[in-house]
Protein backbone atom coordinates (compact mmCIF):
# COMPACT_ATOMS: atom_id res chain seq x y z
CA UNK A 1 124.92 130.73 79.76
CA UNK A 2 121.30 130.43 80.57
CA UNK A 3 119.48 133.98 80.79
CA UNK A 4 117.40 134.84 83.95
CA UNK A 5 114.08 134.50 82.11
CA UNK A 6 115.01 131.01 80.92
CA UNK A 7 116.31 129.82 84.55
CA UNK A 8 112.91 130.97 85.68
CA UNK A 9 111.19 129.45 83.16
CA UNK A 10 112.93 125.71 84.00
CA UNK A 11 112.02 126.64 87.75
CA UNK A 12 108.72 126.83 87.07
CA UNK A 13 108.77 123.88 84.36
CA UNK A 14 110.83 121.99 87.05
CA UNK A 15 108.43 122.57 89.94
CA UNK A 16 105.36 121.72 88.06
CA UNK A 17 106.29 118.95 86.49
CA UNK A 18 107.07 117.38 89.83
CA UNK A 19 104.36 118.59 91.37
CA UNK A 20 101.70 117.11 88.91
CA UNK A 21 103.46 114.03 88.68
CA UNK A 22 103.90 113.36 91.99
CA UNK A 23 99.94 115.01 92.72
CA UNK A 24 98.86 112.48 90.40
CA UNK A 25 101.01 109.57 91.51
CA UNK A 26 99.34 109.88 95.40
CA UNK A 27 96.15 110.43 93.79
CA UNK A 28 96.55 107.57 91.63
CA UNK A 29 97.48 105.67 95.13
CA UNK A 30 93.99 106.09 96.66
CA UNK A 31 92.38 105.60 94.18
CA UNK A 32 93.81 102.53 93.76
CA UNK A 33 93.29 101.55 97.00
CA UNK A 34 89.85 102.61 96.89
CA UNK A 35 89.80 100.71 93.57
CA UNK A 36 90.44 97.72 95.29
CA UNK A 37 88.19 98.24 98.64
CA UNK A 38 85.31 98.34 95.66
CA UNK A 39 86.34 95.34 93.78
CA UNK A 40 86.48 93.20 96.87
CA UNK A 41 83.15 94.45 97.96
CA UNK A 42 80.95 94.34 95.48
CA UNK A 43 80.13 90.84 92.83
CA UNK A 44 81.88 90.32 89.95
CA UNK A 45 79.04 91.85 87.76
CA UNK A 46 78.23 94.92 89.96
CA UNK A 47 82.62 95.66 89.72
CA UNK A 48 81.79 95.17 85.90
CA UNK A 49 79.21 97.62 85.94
CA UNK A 50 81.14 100.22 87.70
CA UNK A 51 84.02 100.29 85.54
CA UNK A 52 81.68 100.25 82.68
CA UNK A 53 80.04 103.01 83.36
CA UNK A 54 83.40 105.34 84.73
CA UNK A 55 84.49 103.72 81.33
CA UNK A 56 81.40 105.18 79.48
CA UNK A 57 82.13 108.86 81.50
CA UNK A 58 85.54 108.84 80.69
CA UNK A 59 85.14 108.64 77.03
CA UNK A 60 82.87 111.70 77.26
CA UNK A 61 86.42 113.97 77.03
CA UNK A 62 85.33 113.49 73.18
CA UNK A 63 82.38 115.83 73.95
CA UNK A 64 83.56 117.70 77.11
CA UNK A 65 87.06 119.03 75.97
CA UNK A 66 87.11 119.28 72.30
CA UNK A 67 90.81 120.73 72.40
CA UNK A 68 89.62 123.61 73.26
CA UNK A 69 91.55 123.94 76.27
CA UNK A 70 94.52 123.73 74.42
CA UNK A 71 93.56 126.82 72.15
CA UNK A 72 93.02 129.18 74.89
CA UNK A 73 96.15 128.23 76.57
CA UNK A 74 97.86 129.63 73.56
CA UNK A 75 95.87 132.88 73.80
CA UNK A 76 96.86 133.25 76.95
CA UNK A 77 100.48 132.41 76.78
CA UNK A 78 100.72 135.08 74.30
CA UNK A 79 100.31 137.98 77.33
CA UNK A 80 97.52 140.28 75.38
CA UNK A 81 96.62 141.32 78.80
CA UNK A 82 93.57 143.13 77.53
CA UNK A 83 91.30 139.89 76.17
CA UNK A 84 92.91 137.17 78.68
CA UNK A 85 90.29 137.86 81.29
CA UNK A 86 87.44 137.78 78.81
CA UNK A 87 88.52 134.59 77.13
CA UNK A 88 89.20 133.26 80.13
CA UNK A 89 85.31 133.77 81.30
CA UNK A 90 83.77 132.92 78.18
CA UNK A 91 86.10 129.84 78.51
CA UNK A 92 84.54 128.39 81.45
CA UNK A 93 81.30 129.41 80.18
CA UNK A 94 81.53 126.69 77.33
CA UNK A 95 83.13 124.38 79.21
CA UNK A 96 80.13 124.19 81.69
CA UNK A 97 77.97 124.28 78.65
CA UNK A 98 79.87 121.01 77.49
CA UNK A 99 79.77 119.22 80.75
CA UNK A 100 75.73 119.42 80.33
CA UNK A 101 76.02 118.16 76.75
CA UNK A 102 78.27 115.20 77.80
CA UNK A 103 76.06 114.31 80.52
CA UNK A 104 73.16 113.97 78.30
CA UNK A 105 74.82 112.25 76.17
CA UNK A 106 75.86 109.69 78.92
CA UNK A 107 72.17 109.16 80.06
CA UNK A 108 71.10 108.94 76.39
CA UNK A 109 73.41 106.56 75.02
CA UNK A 110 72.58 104.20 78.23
CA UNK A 111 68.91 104.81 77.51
CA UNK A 112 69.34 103.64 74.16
CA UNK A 113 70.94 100.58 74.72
CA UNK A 114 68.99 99.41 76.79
CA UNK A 115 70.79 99.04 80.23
CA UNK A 116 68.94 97.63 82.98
CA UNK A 117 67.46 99.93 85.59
CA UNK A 118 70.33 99.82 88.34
CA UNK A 119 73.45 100.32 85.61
CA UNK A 120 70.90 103.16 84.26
CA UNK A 121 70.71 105.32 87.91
CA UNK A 122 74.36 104.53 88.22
CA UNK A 123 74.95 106.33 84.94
CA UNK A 124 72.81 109.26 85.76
CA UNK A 125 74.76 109.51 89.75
CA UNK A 126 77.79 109.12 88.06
CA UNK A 127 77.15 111.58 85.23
CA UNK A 128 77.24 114.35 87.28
CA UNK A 129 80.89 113.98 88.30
CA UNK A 130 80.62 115.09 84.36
CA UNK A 131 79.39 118.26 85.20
CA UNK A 132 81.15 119.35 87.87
CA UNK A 133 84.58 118.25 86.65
CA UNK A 134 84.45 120.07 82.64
CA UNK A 135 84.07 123.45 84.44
CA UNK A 136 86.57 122.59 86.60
CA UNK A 137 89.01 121.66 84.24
CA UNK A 138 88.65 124.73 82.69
CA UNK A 139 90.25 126.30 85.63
CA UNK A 140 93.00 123.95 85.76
CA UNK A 141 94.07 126.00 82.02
CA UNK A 142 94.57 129.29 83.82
CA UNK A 143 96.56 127.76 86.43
CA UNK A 144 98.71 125.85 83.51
CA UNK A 145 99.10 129.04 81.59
CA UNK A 146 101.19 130.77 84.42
CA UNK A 147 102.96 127.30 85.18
CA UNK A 148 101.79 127.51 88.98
CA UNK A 149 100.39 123.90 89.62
CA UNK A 150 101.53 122.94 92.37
CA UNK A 151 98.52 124.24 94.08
CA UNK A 152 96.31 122.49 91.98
CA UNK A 153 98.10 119.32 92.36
CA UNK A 154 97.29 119.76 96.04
CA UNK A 155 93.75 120.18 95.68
CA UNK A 156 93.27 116.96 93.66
CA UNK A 157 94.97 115.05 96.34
CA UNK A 158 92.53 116.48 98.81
CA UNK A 159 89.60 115.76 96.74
CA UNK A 160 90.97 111.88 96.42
CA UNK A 161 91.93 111.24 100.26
CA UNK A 162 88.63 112.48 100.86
CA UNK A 163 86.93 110.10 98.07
CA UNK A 164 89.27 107.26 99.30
CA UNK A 165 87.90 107.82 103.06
CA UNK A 166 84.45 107.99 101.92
CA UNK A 167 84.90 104.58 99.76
CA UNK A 168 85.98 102.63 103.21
CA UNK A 169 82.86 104.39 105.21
CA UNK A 170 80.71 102.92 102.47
CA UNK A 171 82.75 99.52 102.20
CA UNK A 172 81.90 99.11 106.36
CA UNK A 173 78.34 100.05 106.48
CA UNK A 174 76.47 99.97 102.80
CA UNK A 175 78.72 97.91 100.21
CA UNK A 176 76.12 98.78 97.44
CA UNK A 177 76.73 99.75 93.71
CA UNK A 178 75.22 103.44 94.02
CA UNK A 179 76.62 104.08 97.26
CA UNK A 180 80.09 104.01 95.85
CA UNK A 181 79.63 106.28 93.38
CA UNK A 182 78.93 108.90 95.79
CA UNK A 183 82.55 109.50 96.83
CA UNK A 184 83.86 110.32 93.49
CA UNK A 185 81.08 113.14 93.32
CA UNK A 186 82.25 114.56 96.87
CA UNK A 187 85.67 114.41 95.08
CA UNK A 188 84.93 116.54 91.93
CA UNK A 189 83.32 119.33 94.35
CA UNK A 190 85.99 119.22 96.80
CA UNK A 191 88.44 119.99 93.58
CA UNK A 192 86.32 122.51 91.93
CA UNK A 193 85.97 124.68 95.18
CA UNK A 194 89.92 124.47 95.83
CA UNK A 195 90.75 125.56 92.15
CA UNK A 196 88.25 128.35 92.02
CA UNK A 197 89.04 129.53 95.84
CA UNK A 198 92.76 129.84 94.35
CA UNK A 199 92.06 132.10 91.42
CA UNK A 200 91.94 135.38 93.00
CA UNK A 201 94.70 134.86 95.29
CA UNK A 202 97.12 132.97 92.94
CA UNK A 203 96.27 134.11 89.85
CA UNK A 204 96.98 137.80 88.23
CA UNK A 205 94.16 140.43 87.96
CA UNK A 206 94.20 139.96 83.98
CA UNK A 207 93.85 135.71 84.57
CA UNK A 208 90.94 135.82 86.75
CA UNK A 209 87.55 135.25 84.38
CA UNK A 210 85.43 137.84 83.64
CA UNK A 211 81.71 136.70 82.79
CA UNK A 212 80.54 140.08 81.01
CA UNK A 213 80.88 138.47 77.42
CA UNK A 214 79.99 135.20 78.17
CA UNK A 215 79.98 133.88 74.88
CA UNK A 216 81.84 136.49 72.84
CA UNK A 217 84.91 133.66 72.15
CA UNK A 218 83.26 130.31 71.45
CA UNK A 219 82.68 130.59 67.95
CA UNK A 220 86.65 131.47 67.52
CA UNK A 221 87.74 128.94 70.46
CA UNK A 222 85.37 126.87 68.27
CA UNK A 223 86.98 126.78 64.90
CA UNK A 224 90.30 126.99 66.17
CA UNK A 225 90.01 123.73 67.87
CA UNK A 226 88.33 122.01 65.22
CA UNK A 227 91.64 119.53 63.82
CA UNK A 228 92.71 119.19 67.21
CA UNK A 229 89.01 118.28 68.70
CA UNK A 230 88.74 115.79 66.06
CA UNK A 231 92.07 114.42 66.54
CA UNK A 232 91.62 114.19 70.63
CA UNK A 233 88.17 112.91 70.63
CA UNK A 234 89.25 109.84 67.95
CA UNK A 235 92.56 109.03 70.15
CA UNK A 236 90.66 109.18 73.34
CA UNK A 237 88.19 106.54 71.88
CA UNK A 238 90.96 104.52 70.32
CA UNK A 239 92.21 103.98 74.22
CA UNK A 240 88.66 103.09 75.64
CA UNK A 241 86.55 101.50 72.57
CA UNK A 242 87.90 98.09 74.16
CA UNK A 243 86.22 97.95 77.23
CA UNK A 244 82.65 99.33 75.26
CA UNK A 245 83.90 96.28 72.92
CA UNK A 246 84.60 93.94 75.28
CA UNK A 247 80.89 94.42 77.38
CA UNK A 248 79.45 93.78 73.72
CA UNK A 249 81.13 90.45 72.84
CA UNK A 250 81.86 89.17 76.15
CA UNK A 251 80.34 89.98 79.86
CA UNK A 252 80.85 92.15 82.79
CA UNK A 253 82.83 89.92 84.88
CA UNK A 254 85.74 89.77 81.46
CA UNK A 255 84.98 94.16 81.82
CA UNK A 256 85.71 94.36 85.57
CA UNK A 257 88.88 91.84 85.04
CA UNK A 258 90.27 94.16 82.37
CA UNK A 259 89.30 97.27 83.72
CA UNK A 260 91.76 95.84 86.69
CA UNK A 261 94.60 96.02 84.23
CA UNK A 262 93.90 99.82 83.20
CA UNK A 263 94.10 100.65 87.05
CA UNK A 264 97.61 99.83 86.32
CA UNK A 265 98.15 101.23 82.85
CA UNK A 266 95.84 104.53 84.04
CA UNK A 267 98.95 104.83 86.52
CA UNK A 268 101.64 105.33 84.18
CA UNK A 269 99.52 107.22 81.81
CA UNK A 270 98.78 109.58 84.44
CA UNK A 271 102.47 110.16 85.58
CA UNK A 272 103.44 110.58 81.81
CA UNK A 273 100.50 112.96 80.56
CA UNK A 274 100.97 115.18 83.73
CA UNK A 275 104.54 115.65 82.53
CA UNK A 276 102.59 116.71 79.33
CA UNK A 277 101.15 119.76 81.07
CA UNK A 278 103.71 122.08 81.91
CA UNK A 279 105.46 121.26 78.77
CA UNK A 280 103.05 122.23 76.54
CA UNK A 281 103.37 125.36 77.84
CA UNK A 282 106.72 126.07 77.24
CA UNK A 283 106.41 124.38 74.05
CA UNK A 284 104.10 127.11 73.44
CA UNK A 285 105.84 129.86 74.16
CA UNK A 286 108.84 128.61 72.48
CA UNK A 287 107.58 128.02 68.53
CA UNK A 288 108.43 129.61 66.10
CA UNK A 289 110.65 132.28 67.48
CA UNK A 290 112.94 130.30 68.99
CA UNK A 291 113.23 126.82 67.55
CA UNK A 292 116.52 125.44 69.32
CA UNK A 293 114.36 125.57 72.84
CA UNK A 294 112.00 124.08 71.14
CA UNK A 295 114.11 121.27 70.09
CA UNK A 296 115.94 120.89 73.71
CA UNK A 297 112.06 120.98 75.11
CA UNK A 298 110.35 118.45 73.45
CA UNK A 299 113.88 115.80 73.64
CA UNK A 300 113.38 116.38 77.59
CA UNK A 301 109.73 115.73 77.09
CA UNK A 302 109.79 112.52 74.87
CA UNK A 303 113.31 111.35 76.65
CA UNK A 304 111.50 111.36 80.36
CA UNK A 305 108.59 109.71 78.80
CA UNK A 306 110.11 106.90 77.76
CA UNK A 307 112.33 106.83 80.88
CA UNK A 308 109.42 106.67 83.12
CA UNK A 309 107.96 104.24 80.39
CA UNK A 310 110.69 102.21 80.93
CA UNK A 311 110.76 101.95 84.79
CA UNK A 312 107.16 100.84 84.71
CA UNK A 313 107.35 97.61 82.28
CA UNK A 314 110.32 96.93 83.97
CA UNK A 315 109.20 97.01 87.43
CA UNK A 316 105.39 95.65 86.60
CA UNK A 317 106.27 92.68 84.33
CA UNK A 318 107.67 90.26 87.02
CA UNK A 319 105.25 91.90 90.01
CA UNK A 320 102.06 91.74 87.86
CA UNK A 321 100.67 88.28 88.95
CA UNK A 322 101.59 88.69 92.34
CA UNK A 323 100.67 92.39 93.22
CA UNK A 324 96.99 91.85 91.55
CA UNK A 325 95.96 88.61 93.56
CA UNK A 326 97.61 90.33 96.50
CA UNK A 327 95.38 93.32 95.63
CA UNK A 328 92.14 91.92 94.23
CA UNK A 329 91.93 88.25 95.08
CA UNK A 330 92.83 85.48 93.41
CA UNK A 331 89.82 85.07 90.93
CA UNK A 332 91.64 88.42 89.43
CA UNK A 333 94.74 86.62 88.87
CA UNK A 334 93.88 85.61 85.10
CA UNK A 335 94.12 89.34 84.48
CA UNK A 336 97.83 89.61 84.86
CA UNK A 337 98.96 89.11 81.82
CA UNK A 338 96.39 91.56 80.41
CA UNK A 339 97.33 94.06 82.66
CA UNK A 340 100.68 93.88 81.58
CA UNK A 341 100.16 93.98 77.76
CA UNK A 342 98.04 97.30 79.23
CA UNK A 343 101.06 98.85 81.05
CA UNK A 344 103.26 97.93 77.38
CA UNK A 345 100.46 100.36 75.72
CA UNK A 346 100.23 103.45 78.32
CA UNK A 347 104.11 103.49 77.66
CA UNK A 348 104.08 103.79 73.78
CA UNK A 349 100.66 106.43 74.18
CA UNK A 350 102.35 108.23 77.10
CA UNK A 351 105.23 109.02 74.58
CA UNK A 352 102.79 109.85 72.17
CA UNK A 353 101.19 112.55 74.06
CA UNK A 354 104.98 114.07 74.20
CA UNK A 355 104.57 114.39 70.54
CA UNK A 356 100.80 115.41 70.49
CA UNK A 357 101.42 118.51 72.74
CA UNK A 358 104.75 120.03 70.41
CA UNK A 359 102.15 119.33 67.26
CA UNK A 360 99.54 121.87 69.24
CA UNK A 361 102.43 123.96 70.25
CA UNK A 362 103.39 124.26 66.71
CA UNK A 363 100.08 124.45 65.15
CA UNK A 364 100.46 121.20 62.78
CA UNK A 365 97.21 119.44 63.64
CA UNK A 366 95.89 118.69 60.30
CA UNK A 367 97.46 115.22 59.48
CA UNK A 368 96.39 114.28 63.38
CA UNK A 369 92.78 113.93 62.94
CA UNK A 370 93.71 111.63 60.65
CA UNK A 371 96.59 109.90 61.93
CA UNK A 372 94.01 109.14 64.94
CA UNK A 373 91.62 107.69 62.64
CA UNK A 374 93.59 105.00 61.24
CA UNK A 375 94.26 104.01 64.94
CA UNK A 376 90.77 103.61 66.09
CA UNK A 377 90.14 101.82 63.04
CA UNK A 378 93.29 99.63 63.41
CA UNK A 379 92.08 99.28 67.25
CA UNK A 380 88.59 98.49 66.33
CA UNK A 381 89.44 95.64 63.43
CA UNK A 382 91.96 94.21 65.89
CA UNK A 383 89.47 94.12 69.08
CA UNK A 384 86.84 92.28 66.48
CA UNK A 385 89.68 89.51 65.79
CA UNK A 386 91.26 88.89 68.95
CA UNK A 387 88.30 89.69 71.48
CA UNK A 388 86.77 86.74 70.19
CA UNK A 389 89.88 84.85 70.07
CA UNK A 390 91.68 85.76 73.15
CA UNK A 391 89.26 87.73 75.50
CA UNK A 392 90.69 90.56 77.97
CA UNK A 393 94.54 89.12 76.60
CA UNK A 394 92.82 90.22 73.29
CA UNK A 395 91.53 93.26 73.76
CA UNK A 396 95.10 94.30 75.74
CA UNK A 397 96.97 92.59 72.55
CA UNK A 398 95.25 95.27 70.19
CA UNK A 399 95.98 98.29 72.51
CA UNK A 400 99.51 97.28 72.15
CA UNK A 401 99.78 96.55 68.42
CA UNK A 402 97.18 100.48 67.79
CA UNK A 403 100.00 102.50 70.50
CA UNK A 404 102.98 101.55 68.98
CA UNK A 405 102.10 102.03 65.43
CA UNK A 406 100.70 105.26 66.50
CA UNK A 407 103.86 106.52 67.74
CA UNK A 408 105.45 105.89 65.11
CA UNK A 409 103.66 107.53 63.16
CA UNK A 410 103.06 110.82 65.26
CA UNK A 411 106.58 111.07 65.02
CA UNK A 412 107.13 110.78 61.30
CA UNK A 413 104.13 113.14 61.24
CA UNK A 414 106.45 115.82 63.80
CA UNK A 415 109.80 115.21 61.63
CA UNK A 416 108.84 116.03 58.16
CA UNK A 417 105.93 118.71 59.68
CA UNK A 418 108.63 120.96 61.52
CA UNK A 419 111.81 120.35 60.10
CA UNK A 420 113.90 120.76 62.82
CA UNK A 421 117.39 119.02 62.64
CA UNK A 422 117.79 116.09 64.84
CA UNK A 423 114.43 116.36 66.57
CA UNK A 424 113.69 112.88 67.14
CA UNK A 425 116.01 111.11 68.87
CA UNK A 426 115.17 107.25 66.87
CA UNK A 427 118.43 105.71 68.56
CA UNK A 428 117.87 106.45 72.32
CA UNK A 429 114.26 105.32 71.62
CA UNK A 430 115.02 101.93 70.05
CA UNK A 431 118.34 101.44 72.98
CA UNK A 432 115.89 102.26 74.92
CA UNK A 433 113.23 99.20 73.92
CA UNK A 434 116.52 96.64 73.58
CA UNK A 435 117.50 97.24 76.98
CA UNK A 436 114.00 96.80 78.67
CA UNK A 437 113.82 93.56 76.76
CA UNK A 438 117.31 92.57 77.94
CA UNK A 439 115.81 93.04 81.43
CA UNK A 440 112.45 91.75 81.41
CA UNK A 441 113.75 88.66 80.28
CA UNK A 442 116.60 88.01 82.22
CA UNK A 443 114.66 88.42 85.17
CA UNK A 444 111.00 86.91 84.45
CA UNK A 445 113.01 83.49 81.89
CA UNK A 446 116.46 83.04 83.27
CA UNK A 447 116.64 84.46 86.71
CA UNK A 448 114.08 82.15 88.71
CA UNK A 449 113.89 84.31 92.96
CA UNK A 450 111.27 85.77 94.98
CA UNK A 451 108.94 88.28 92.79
CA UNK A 452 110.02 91.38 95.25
CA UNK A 453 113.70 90.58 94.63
CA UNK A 454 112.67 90.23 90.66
CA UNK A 455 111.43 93.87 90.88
CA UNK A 456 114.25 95.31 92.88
CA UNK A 457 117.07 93.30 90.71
CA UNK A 458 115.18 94.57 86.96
CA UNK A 459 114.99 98.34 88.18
CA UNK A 460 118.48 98.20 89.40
CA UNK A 461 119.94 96.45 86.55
CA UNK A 462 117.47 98.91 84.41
CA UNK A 463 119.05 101.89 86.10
CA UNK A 464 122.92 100.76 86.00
CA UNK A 465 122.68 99.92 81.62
CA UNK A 466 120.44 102.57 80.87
CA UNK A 467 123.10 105.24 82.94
CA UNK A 468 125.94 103.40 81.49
CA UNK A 469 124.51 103.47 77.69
CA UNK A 470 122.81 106.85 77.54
CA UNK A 471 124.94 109.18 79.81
CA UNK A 472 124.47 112.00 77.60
CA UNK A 473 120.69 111.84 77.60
CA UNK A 474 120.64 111.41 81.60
CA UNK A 475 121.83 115.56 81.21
CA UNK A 476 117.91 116.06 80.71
CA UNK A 477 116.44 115.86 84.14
CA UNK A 478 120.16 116.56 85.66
CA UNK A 479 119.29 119.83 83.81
CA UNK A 480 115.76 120.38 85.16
CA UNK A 481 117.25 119.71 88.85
CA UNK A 482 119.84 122.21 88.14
CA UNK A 483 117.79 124.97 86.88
CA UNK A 484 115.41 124.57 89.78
CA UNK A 485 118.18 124.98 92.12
CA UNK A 486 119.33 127.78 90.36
CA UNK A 487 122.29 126.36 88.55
CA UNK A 488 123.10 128.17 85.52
CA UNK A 489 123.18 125.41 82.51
CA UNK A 490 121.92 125.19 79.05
CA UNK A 491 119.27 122.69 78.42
CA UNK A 492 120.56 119.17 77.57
CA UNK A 493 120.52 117.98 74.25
CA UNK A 494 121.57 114.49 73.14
CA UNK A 495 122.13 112.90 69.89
């Protein structure tokens, strides 16, 4: 029988995991549909250069996080009431530091390379989204710690409504490259004021930052973090060296096409790493003391990842062509198959970062750093091959080939570094790839109807044989809906 503290604890698991995924799912949807108001407004080239240079931001995480986020949450999951406030300052402290660094570094690296004037001022407009948001984030980890994010997952969909509005004002009366950068800055201020407006009233006394030691904690935060920085910042530029590639050996129009299939890929890797959040918590909490919750945590994490996984490919392979030339226009349509290769990926990495958050929960993050090394330089040799070869298909054809053998390894890496009985569940995980084969090609090579009846017949058919074949593991998220309704059960656990 489940104690009190535990059916509180899968409450609060249960709620924010919904929340966030569901927070960034409607997020995700405008700013989608923004993405598309853009692409249909501006040129080829001027799309190109606005995914290039989001591109360029978003690969600043390597300077702007460095795991450190993940270090405090530990210290504060571990209730030393005394020092939580004072971390928690000196916390956002560096973080805003960081966001100043990164944004340097943006400006500088498109200095030195020589970027014509207008790509140039949309780097610097766009750079400060950098400096609002690392600050911000930092806020996000106090929320996390106390597993109360549903709040915050309403504040980011306020902050993208309002960015998606703004995009369609701009769109009707100045369709210009700079002027659509704009609403993504309103957005990161609209989300910063929400989360720090929250802390008092949401947050406990002890959670709230205190700025009296400013910088009493970095050099600890510092060192702590240094495996995991390394590892984060080398997987975050495995996912994004191909579009940086791809503006090297090919142009901006083959950028803006691929950066079309990430919109898609970004979508399921949002869904999956927001399930990441409040599990990392609990992972937290849970190692070493009690190791079978550990065990029963992580197999709900990695099993709903690759069930969401699943749903995606199965539902995006036969829609692909049609939903992007609905979408985008026709002269997108040659990314489709791109796109999809993309959408394969995010469902191997989204797995991944299942495994990646028990490794920080457990504190095995030496053999990361250079488990994530072998993938960007995996990533990188393929993109030189096939770029060339292959284009966009190329670049997508590498990101496949770099997730998959990264997940593998990560979890050979979690096996032999915990050994914990039966912690990877290798059988659901290969059923699971045999029966989204089964389905993608029964209903893209022998089943020949309508593409909306495609989609609707694969996720049904996906659905019915996955329930049939893995009723055991379809306990997990029965579980989590149980608990959060107050049902006394024990987590699920399958074989």
């Amino acid at each position: 029988m489940m104690t009190a503290p535990a059916q509180s604890e899968s409450r609060r698991l249960f709620s924010s995991s919904v929340a966030m995924i569901g927070g960034r799912l409607i997020s995700a949807g405008f700013g989608w549909a923004g993405s598309v108001i853009i692409a249909r407004s501006l040129t080829g080239d001027d799309w190109g250069r606005y995914s290039f240079v989001f591109a360029l931001l978003g690969m600043l995480e390597i300077v702007t996080d460095l795991g450190v986020g993940r270090v405090v949450l530990a210290r504060l999951t571990s209730n030393d009431r005394a020092e939580a406030s004072k971390i928690a300052g000196s916390f956002f402290v560096l973080r805003a530091v960081l966001g100043v660094v990164g944004f340097a570094i943006a400006v500088g690296y498109a200095w030195a390379i020589g970027l014509d004037p207008v790509v140039m001022a949309a780097t610097m407009l766009a750079g400060t989204t950098v400096l609002i948001a690392t600050p911000a984030n930092a806020l996000f980890v106090l929320y996390q710690s106390r597993l109360k994010l549903t709040y915050v997952a309403l504040c980011d969909i306020a902050g993208q409504a309002v960015q998606f509005l703004l995009i369609v004002v701009v769109s009707l009366f100045s369709p210009m490259l700079l002027m659509f950068i704009l609403p993504a800055v309103v957005r990161e201020v609209i989300v910063f004021a929400g989360r720090a407006f929250g802390v008092p009233k949401l947050l406990d006394r002890e959670f709230r930052p205190s700025f009296r030691e400013p910088t009493a904690y970095w050099g600890e935060m510092l060192r702590e973090a240094i495996p995991l920085s390394v590892g984060f910042a080398l997987l975050h530029l495995l996912e994004r060296i191909d579009m940086l590639m791809l503006q090297w050996m090919d142009t901006f129009d083959a950028v803006g096409k691929y950066a079309v299939g990430y919109k898609f890929s970004d979508l399921l890797g949002l869904a999956v790493s927001a399930l990441a959040i409040p599990f990392t918590t609990v992972l937290i909490t849970a190692w070493p003391g009690k190791p079978e919750v550990f065990r029963a945590r992580f197999r709900q994490a990695v099993l709903i990842a690759a069930l969401l996984a699943g749903v995606a490919v199965v539902v995006f392979i036969p829609s692909a062509q049609a939903v992007i030339t609905l979408l985008y226009g026709v002269e997108f349509e040659s990314a489709s198959l791109a796109a999809i290769l993309l959408v394969v990926g995010a469902g191997f990495s989204g797995v991944t970062y299942a495994v990646v958050s028990s490794l920080i929960a457990a504190k095995k993050l030496r053999v990361f750093p250079i488990i994530a090394a072998a993938g960007l330089i995996l990533n990188v040799v393929l993109n030189l091959i096939l770029i060339p070869l292959q284009s966009i298909v190329g670049a997508a054809l590498a990101t496949v080939i770099t997730e998959s053998a990264m997940l593998v390894a990560m979890l050979l890496v979690l096996q032999w570094s915990l050994k914990v009985a039966q912690l990877i569940p290798w059988t659901i995980f290969i059923r699971m790839i045999i029966i989204v084969g089964v389905v993608v090609f029964l209903f893209t090579q022998l089943i020949d109807i309508n593409w909306v009846l495609e989609v609707v017949g694969s996720l049904v058919v996906f659905v019915a044989v996955w329930g049939v074949a893995e009723r055991k593991t379809s306990a997990v998220v029965v579980d989590l809906i149980r608990n959060r309704f107050g049902t006394e059960t024990e987590p699920a656990d399958d074989h």
